[in-house]
Protein backbone atom coordinates (compact mmCIF):
# COMPACT_ATOMS: atom_id res chain seq x y z
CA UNK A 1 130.12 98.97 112.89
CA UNK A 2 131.09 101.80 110.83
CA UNK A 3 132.55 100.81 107.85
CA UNK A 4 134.54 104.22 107.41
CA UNK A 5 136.28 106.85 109.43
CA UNK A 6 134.61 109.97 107.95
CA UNK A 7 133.79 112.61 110.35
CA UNK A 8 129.62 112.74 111.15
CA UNK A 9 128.23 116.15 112.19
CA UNK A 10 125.26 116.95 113.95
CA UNK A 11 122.63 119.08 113.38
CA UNK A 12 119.37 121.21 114.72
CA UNK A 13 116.17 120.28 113.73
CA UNK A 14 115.99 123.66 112.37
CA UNK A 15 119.06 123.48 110.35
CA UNK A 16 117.83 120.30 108.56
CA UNK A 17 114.61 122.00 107.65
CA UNK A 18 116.23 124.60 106.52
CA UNK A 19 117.91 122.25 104.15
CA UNK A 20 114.79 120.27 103.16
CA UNK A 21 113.29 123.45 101.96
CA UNK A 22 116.06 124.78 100.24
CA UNK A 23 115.90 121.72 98.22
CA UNK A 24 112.47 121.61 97.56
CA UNK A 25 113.16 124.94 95.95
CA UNK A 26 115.83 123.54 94.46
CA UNK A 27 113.79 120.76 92.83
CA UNK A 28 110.56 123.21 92.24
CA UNK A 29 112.45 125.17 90.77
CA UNK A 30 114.55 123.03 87.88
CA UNK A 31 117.78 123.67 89.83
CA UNK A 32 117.46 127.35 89.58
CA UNK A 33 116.92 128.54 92.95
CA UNK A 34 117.39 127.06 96.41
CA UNK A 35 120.00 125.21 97.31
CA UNK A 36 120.89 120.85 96.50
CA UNK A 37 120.83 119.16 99.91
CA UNK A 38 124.66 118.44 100.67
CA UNK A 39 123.94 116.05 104.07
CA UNK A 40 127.41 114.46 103.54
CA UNK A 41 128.72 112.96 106.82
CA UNK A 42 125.34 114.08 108.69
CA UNK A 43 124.38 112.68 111.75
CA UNK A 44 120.85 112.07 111.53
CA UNK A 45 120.40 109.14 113.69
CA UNK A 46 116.89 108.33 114.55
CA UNK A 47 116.11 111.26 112.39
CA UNK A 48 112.48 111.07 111.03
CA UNK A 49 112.59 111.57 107.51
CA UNK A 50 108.72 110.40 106.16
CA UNK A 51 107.78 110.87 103.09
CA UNK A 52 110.60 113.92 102.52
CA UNK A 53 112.29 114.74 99.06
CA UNK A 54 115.26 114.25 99.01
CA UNK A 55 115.63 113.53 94.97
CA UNK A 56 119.44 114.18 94.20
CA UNK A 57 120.59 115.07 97.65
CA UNK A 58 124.25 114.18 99.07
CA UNK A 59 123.73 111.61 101.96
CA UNK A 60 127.07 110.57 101.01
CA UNK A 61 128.74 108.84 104.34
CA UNK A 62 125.60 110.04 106.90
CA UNK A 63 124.70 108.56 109.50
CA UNK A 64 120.92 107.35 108.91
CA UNK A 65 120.69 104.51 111.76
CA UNK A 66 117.08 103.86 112.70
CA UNK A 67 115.94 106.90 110.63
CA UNK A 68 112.22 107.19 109.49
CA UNK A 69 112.38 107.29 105.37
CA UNK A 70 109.06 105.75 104.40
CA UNK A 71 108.13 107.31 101.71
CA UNK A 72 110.91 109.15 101.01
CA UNK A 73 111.96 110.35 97.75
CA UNK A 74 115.32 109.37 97.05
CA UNK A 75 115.96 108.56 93.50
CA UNK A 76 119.48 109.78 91.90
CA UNK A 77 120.34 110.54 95.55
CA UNK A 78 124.42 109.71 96.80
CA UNK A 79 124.28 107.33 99.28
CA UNK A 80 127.16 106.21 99.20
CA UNK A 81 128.66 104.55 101.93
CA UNK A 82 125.60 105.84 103.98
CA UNK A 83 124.82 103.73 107.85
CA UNK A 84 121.14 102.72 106.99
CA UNK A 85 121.44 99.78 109.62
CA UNK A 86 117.58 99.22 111.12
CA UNK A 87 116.46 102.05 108.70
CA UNK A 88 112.95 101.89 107.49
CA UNK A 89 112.90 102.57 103.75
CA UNK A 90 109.39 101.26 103.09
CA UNK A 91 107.43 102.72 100.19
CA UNK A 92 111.06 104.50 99.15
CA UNK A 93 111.67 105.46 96.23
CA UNK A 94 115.82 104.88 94.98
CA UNK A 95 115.26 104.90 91.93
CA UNK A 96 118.61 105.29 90.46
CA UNK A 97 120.01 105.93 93.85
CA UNK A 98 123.57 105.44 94.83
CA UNK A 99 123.83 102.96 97.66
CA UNK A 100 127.83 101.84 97.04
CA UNK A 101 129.04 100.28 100.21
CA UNK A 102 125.97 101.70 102.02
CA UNK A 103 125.54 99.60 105.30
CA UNK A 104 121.53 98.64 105.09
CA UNK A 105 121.67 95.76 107.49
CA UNK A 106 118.11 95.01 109.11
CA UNK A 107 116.97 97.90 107.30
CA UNK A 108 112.88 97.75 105.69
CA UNK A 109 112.93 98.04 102.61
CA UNK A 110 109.45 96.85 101.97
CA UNK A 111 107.99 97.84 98.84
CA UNK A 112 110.79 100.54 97.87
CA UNK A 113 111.67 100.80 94.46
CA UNK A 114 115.40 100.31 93.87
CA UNK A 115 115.20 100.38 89.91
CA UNK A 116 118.33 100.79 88.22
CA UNK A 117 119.75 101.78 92.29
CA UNK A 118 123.76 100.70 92.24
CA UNK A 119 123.77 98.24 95.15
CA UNK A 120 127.48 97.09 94.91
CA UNK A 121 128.94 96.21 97.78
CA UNK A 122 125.86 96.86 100.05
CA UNK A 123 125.07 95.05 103.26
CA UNK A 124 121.54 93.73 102.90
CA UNK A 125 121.93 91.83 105.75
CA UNK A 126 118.81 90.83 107.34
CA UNK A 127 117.16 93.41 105.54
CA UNK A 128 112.94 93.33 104.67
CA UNK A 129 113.32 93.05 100.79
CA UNK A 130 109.26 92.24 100.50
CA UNK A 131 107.79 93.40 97.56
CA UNK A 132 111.15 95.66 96.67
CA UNK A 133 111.14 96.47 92.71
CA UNK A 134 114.89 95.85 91.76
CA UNK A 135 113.86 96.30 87.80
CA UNK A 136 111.26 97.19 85.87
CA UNK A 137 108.20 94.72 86.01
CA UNK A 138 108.16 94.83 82.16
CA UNK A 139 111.19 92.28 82.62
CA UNK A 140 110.26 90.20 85.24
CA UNK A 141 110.23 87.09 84.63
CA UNK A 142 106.71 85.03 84.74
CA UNK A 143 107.85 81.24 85.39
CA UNK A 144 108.58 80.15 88.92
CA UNK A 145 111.73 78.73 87.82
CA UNK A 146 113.04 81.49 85.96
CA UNK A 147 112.03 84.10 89.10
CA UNK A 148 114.41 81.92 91.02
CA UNK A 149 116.97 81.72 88.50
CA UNK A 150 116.81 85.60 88.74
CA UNK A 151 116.92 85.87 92.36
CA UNK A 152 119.49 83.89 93.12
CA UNK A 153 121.55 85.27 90.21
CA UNK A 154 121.00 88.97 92.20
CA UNK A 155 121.38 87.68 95.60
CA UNK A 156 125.06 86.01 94.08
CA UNK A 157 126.15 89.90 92.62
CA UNK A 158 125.43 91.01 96.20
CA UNK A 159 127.68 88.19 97.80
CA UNK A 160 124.56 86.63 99.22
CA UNK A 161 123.14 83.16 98.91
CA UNK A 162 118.87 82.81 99.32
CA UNK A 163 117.83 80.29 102.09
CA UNK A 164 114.33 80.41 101.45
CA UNK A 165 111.51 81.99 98.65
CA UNK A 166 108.47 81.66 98.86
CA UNK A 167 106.48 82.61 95.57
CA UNK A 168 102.79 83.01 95.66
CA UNK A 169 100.15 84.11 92.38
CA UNK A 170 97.76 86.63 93.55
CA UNK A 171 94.36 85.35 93.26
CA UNK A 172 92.46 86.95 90.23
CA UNK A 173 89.08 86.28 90.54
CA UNK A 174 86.92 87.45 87.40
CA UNK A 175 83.07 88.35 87.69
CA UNK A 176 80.51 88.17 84.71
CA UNK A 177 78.43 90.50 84.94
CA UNK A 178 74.80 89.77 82.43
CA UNK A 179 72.40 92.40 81.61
């Protein structure tokens, strides 16, 4: 359910391309030429999305349901208030990215970075959160304990409470080599 009442429009596949290059130019560029992507209120349902750059665009209030952003570039982007519900964000990168009130229930967020991303008041309902940065890894914290002090401190900000974590040290295995 839509948490807003904000008017989506639709869009050609040409007319989003169109877009997407004018903001690569935009980007190549330094902001010179080209055009920002403004994809306020967009409906781009189902739209697939992989691996596009979208660094600083306006996806404030669109409708991204089910849409294909793996990969994506997305840091400083406005996604505020943005339907993400069953997205797939894996390998995204938000860095910095605006996801106030953004509805990302069931969406995969599997190994996205969301560094320094504002997530207040987001829905993370049921979302994939494996292997998501949500700080830098200079920080993290290296006990067990501590790592679930941490988590459950986040998952409290976001109004959730963890059921279950599972914490597992990647094998290192170290080979002497003699010559």
């Amino acid at each position: 359910m839509r948490l807003n009442c904000m008017l989506v429009w639709n869009m050609t596949k040409n007319e989003l391309k169109n877009i997407l290059d004018q903001h690569k130019l935009w980007i190549d560029s330094g902001n010179n030429q080209g055009k920002q992507a403004n994809l306020e209120g967009a409906n781009l349902y189902l739209a697939n999305l992989e691996g596009a750059n979208l660094q600083g665009a306006n996806l404030f209030d669109a409708n991204l349901e089910g849409a294909n952003l793996e990969r994506a570039y997305l840091d400083r982007a406005y996604l505020d208030r943005a339907y993400l519900r069953g997205a797939n964000l894996s390998g995204a990168n938000l860095y910095l990215a605006n996801l106030y009130l953004a509805n990302l229930e069931s969406a995969n967020l599997e190994n996205a970075n969301l560094e320094n991303a504002n997530l207040e008041g987001a829905n993370l309902e049921e979302a994939n959160l494996v292997g998501t940065i949500l700080e830098k890894k200079e920080t993290m914290l290296s006990s067990e304990s501590n790592l679930r002090a941490k988590f459950d401190e986040l998952a409290k900000s976001l109004g959730l409470k963890i059921v279950s974590l599972k914490v597992e040290r990647e094998k290192t295995i170290v080979e002497t080599i003699n010559l």
